[in-house]
Each structure stands twice: as structure tokens, then as C-alpha cells.
PDB file of N, CA and C in Angstrom:
ATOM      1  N   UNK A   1      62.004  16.887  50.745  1.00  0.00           N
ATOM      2  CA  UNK A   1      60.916  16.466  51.592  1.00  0.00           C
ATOM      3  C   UNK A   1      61.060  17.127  52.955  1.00  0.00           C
ATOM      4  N   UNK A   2      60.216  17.676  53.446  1.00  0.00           N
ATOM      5  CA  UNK A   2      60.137  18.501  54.514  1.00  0.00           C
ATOM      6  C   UNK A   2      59.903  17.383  56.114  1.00  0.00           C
ATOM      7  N   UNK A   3      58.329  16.785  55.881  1.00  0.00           N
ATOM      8  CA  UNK A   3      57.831  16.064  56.915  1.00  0.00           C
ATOM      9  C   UNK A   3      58.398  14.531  56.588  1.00  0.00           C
ATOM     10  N   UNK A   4      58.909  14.093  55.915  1.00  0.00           N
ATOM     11  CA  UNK A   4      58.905  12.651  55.483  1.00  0.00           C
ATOM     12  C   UNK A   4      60.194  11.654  55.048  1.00  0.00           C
ATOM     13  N   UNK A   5      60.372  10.606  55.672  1.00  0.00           N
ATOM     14  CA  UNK A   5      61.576  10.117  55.769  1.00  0.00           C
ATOM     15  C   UNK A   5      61.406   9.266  54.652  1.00  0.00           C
ATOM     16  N   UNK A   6      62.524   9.194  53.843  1.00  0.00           N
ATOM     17  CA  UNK A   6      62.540   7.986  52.637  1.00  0.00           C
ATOM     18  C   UNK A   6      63.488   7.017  53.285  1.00  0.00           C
ATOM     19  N   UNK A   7      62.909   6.015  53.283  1.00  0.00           N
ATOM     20  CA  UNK A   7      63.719   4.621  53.842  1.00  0.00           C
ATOM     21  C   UNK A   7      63.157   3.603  52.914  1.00  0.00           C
ATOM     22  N   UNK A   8      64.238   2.640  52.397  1.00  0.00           N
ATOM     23  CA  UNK A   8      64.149   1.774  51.311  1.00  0.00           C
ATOM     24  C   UNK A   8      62.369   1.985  50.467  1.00  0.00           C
ATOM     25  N   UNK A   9      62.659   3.505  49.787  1.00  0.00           N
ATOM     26  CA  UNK A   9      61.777   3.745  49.099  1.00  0.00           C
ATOM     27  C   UNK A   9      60.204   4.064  49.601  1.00  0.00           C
ATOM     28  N   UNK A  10      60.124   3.766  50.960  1.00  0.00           N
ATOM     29  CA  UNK A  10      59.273   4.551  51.853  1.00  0.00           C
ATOM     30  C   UNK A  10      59.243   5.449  52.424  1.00  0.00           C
ATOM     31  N   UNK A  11      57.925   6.331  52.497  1.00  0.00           N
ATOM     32  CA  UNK A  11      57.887   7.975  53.027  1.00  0.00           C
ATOM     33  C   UNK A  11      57.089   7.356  54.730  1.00  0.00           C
ATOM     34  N   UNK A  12      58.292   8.160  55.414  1.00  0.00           N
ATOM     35  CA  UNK A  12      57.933   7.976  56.849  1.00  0.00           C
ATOM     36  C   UNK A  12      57.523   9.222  57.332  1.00  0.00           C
ATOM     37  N   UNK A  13      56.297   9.427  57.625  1.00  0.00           N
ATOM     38  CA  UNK A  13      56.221  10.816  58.048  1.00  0.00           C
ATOM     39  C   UNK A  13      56.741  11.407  59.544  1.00  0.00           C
ATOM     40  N   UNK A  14      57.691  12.808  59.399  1.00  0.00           N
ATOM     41  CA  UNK A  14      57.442  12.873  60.706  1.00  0.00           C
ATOM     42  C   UNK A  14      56.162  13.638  61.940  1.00  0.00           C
ATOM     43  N   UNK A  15      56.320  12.529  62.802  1.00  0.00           N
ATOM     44  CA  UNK A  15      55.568  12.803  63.935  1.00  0.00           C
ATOM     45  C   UNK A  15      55.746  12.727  65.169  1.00  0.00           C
ATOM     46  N   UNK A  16      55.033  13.010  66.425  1.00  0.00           N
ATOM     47  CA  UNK A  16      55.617  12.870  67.988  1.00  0.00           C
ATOM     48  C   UNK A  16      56.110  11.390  67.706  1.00  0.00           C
ATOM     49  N   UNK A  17      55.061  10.619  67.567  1.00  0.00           N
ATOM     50  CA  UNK A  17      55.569   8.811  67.730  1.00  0.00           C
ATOM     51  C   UNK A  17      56.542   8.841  66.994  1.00  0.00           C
ATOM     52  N   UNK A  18      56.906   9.001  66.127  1.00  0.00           N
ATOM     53  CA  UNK A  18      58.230   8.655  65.249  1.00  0.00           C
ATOM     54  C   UNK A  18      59.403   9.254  66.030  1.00  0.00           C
ATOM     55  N   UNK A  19      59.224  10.599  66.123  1.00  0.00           N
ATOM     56  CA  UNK A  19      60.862  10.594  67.205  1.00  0.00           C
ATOM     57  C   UNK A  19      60.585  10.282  68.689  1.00  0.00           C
ATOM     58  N   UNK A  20      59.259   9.988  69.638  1.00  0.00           N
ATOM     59  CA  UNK A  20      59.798   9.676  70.722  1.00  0.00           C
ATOM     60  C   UNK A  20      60.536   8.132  69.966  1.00  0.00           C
ATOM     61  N   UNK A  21      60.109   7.478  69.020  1.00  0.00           N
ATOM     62  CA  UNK A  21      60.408   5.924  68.673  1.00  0.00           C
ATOM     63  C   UNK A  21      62.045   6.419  68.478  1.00  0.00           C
ATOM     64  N   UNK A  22      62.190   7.105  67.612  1.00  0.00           N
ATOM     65  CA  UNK A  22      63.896   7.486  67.683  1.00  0.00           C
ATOM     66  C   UNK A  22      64.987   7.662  68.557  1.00  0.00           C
ATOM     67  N   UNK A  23      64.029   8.682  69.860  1.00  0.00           N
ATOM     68  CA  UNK A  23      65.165   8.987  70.975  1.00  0.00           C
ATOM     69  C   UNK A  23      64.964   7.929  71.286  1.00  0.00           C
ATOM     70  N   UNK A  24      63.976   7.220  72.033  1.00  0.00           N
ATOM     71  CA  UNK A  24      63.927   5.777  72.642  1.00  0.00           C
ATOM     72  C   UNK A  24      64.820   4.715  72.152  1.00  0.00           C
ATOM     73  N   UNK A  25      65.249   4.925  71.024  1.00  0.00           N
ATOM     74  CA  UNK A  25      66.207   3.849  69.850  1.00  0.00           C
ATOM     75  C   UNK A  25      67.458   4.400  70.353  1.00  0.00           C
ATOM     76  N   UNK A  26      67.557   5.511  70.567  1.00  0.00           N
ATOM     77  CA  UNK A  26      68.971   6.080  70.757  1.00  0.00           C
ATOM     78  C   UNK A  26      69.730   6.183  72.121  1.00  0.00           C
ATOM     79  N   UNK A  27      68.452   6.070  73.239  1.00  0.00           N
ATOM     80  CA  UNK A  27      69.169   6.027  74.395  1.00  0.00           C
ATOM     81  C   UNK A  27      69.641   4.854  74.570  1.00  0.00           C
ATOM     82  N   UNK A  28      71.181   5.103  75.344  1.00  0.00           N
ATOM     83  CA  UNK A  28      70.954   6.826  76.622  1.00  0.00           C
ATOM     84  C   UNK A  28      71.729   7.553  75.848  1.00  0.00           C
ATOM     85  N   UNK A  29      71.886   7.513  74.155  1.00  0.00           N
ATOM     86  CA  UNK A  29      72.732   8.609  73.621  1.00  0.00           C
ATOM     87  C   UNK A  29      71.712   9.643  73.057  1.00  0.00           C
ATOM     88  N   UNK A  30      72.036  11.012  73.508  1.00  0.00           N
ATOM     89  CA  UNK A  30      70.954  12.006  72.729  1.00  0.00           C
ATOM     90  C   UNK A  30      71.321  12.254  71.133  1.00  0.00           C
ATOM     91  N   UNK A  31      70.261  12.769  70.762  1.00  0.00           N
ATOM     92  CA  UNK A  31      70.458  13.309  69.298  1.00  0.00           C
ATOM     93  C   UNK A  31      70.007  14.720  69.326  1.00  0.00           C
ATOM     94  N   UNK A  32      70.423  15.346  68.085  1.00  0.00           N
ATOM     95  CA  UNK A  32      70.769  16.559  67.826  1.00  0.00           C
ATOM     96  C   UNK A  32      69.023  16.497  66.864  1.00  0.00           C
ATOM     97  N   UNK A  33      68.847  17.637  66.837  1.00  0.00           N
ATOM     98  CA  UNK A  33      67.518  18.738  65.715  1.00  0.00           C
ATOM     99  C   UNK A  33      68.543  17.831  64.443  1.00  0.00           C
ATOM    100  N   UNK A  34      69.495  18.707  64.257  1.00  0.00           N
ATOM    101  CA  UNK A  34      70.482  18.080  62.850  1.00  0.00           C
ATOM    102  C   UNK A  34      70.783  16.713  62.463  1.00  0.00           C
ATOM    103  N   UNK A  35      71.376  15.714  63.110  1.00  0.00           N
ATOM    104  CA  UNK A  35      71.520  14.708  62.877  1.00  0.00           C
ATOM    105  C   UNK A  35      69.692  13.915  62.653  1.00  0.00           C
ATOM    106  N   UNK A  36      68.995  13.840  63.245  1.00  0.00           N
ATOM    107  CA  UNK A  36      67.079  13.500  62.798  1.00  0.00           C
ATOM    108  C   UNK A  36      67.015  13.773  61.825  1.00  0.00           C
ATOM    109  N   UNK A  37      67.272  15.173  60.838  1.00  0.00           N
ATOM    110  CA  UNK A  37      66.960  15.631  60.224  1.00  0.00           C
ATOM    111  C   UNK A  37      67.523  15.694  59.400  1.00  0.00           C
ATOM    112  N   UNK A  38      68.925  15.465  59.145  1.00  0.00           N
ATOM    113  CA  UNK A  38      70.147  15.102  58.013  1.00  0.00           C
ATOM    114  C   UNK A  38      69.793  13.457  57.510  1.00  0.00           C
ATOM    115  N   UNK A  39      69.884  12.805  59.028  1.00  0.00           N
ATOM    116  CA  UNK A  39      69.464  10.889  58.718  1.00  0.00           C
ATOM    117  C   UNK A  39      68.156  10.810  58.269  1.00  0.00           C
ATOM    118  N   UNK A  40      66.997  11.460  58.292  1.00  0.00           N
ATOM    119  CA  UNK A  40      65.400  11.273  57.704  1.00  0.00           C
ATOM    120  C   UNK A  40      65.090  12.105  56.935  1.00  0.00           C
ATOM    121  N   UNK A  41      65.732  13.182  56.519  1.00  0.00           N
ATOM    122  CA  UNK A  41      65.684  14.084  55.094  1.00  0.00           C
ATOM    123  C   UNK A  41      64.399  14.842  55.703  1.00  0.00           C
ATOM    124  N   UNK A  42      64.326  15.446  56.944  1.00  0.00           N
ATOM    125  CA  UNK A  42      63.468  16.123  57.896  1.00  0.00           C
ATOM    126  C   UNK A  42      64.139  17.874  57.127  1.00  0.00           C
ATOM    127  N   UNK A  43      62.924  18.562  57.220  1.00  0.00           N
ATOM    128  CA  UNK A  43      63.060  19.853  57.893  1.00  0.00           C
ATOM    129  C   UNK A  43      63.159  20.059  59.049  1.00  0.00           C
ATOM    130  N   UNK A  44      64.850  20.878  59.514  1.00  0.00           N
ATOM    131  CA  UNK A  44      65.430  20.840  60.802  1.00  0.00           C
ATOM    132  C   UNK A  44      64.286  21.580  61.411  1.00  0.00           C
ATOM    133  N   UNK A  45      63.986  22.514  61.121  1.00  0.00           N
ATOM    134  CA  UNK A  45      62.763  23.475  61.628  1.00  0.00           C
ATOM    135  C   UNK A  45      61.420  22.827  62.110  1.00  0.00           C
ATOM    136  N   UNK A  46      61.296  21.407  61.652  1.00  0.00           N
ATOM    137  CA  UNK A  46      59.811  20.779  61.589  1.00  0.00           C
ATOM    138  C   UNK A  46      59.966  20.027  62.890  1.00  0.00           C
ATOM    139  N   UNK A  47      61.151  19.434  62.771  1.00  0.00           N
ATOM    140  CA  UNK A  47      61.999  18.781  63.292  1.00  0.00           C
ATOM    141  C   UNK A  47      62.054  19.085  64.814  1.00  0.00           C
ATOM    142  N   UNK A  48      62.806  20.440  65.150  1.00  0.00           N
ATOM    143  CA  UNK A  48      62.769  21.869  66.421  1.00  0.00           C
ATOM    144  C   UNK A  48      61.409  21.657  66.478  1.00  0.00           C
ATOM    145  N   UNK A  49      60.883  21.845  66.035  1.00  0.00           N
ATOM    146  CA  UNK A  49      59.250  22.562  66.332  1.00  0.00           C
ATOM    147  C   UNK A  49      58.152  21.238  67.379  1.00  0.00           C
ATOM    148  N   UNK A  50      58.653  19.640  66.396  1.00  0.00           N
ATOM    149  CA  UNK A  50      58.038  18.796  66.767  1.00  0.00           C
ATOM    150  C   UNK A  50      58.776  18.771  68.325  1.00  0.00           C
ATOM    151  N   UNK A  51      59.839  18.589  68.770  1.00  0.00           N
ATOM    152  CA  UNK A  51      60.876  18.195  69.653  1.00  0.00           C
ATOM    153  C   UNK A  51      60.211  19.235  70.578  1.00  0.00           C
ATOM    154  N   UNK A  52      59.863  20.538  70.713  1.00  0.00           N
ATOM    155  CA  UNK A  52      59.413  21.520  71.622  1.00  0.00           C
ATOM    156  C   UNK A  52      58.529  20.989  72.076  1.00  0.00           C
ATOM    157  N   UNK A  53      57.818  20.418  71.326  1.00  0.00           N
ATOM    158  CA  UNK A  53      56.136  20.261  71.938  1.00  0.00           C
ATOM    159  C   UNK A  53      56.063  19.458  72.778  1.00  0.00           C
ATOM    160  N   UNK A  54      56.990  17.983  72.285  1.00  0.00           N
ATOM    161  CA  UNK A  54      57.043  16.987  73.441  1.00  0.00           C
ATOM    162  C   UNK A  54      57.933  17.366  74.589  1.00  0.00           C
ATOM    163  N   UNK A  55      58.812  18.348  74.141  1.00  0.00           N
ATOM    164  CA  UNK A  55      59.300  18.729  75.444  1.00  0.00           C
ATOM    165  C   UNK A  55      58.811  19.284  76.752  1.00  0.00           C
ATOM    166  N   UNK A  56      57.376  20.307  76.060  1.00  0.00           N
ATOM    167  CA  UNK A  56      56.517  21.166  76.801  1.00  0.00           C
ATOM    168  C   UNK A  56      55.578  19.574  77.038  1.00  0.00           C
ATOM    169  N   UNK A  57      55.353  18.505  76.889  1.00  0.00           N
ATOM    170  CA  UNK A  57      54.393  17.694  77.290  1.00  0.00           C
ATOM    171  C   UNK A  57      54.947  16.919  78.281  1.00  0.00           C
ATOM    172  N   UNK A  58      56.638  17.427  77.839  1.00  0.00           N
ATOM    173  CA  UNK A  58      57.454  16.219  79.236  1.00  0.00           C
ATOM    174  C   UNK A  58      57.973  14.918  78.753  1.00  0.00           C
ATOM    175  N   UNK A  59      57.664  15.346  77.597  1.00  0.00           N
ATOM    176  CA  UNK A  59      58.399  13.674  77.313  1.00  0.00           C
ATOM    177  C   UNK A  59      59.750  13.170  76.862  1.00  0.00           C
ATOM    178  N   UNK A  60      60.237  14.457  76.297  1.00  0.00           N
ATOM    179  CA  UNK A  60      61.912  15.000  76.075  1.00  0.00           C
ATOM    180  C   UNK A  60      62.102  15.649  77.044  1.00  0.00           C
ATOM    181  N   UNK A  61      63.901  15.352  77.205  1.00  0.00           N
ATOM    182  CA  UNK A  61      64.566  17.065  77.755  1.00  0.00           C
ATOM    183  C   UNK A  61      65.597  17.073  76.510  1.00  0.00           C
ATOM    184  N   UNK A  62      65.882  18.372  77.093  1.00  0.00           N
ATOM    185  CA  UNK A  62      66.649  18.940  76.217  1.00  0.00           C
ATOM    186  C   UNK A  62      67.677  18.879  76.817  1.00  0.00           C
ATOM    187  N   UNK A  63      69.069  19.358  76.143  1.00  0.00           N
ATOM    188  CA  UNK A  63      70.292  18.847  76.948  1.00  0.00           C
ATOM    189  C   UNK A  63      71.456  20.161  76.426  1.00  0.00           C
ATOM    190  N   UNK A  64      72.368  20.306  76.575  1.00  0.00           N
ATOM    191  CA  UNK A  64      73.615  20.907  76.424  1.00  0.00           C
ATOM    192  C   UNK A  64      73.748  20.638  74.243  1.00  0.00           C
ATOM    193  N   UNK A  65      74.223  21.329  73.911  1.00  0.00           N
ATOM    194  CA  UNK A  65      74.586  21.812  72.851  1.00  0.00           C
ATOM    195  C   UNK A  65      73.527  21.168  71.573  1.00  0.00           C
ATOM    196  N   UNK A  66      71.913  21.792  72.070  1.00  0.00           N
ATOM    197  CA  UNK A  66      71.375  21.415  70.918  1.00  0.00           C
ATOM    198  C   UNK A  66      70.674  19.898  71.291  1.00  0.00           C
ATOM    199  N   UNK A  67      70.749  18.941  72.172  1.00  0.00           N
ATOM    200  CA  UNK A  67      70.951  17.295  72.600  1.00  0.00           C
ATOM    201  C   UNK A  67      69.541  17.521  72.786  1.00  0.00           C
ATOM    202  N   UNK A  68      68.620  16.143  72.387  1.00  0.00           N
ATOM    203  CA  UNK A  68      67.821  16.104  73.447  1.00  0.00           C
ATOM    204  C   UNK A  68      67.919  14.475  74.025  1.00  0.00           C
ATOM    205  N   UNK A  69      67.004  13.892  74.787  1.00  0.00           N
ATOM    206  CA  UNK A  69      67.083  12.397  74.855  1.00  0.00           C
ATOM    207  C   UNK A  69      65.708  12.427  75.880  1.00  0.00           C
ATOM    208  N   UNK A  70      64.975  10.855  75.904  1.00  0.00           N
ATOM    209  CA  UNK A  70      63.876  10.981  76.795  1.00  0.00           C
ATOM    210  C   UNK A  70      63.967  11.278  78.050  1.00  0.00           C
ATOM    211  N   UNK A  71      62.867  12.393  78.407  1.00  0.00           N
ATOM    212  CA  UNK A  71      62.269  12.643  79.575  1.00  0.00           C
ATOM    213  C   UNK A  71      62.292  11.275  80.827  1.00  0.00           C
ATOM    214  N   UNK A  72      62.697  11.568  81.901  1.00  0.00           N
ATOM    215  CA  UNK A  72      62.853  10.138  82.734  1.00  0.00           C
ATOM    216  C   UNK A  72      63.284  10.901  84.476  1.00  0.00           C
ATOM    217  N   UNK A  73      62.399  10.034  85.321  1.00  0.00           N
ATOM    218  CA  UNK A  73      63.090  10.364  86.621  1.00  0.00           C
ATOM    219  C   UNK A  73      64.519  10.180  87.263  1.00  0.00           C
ATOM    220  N   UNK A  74      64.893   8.948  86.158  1.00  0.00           N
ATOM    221  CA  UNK A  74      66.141   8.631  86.586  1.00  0.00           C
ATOM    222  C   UNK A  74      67.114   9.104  85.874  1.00  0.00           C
ATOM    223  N   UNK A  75      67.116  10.010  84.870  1.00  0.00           N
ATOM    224  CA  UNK A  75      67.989  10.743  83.890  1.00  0.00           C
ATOM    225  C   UNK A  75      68.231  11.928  84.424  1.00  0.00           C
ATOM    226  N   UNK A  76      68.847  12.315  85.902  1.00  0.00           N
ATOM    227  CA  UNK A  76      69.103  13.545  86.016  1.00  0.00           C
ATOM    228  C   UNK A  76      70.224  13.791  85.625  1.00  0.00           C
ATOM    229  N   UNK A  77      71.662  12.411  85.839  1.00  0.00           N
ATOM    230  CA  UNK A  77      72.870  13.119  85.208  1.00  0.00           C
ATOM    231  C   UNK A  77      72.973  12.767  83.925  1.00  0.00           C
ATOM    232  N   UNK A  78      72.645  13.016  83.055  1.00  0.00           N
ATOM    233  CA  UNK A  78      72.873  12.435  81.770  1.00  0.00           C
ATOM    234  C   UNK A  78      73.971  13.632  80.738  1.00  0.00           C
ATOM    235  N   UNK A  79      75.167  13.829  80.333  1.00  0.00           N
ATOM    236  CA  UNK A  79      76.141  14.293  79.437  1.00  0.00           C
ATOM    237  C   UNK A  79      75.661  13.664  78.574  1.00  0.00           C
ATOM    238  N   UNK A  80      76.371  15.068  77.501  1.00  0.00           N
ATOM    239  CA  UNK A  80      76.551  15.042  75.890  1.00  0.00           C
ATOM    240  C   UNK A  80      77.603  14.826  75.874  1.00  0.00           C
ATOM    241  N   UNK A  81      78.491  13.861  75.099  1.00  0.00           N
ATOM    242  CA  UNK A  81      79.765  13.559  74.723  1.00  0.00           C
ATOM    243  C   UNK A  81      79.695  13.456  73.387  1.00  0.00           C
ATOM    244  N   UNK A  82      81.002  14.490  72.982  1.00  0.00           N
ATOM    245  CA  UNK A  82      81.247  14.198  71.008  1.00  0.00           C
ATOM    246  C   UNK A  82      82.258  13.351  70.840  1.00  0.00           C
ATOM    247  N   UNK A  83      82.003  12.686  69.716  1.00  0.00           N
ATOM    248  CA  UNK A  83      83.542  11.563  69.522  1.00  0.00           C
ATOM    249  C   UNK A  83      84.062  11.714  68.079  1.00  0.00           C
ATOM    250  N   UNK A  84      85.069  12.287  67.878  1.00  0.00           N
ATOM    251  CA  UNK A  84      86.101  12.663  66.430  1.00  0.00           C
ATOM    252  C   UNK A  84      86.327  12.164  66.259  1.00  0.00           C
ATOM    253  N   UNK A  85      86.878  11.223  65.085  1.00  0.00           N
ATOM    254  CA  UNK A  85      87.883  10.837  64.101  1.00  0.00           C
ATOM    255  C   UNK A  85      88.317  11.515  63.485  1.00  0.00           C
TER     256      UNK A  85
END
């Protein structure tokens, strides 16, 4: 499935509302093109492509290695931190 998330047997399509609803779920931690798209069975590419647009509308930034998280006046210092096990 390219555009569409299977969750308990439902197709979620993706769209702007669906990942601003995601980063918004995720802050103040960003997410990756990959991880959206590994967790919702997204095309990473559909995925990039959607994430640009809201970026060019302002409603994402983009961040250090791939990150994005919502667009905000008060998010100027915001880090990417990775955590291993």
C-alpha cells in the first residue's frame, strides 16, 4: 500500500491532516520520512513529498538528520536526539 495505513484492519489514507495529526501526536519529539512510513505502511516517497508541501505552507520544519516536527514560534531550539539499546 502506497497512500494508506492499515490499522486494526482499516485503510487510513495518507494526507496533510493525517500527518500534521501525527507530528502534533509526537511533539515535541520529531519523526523521520522513515519511521511514518515503516509505522503506516506509507510510501516513504509519498510520505517526503506530502511533508514538503506542508513545509512550503509553514506548517512543518524540518530538522537535522531527516526530523521534521510542527512549525511554531516558540520552537526555535528544538534537537534531534537518538536513543540505542
Amino acid at each position: 500500500m502506497s497512500t494508506y495505513d492499515t490499522t486494526l484492519g482499516l485503510a487510513v489514507e495518507l494526507t496533510e491532516a493525517k500527518l500534521l495529526e501525527l507530528i502534533e501526536s509526537a511533539y515535541p519529539n520529531p519523526v523521520t520520512v522513515e519511521e511514518l512510513a515503516v509505522q503506516h505502511g506509507w510510501d516513504a516517497d509519498a510520505v517526503n513529498k506530502t511533508l514538503t508541501t506542508l513545509q512550503e505552507k509553514g506548517l512543518v520544519q524540518a530538522l537535522e538528520h531527516g526530523a521534521f516536527t510542527r512549525a511554531g514560534q516558540a520552537d526555535t531550539n528544538v534537537q534531534v536526539c537518538f536513543f540505542y539499546s
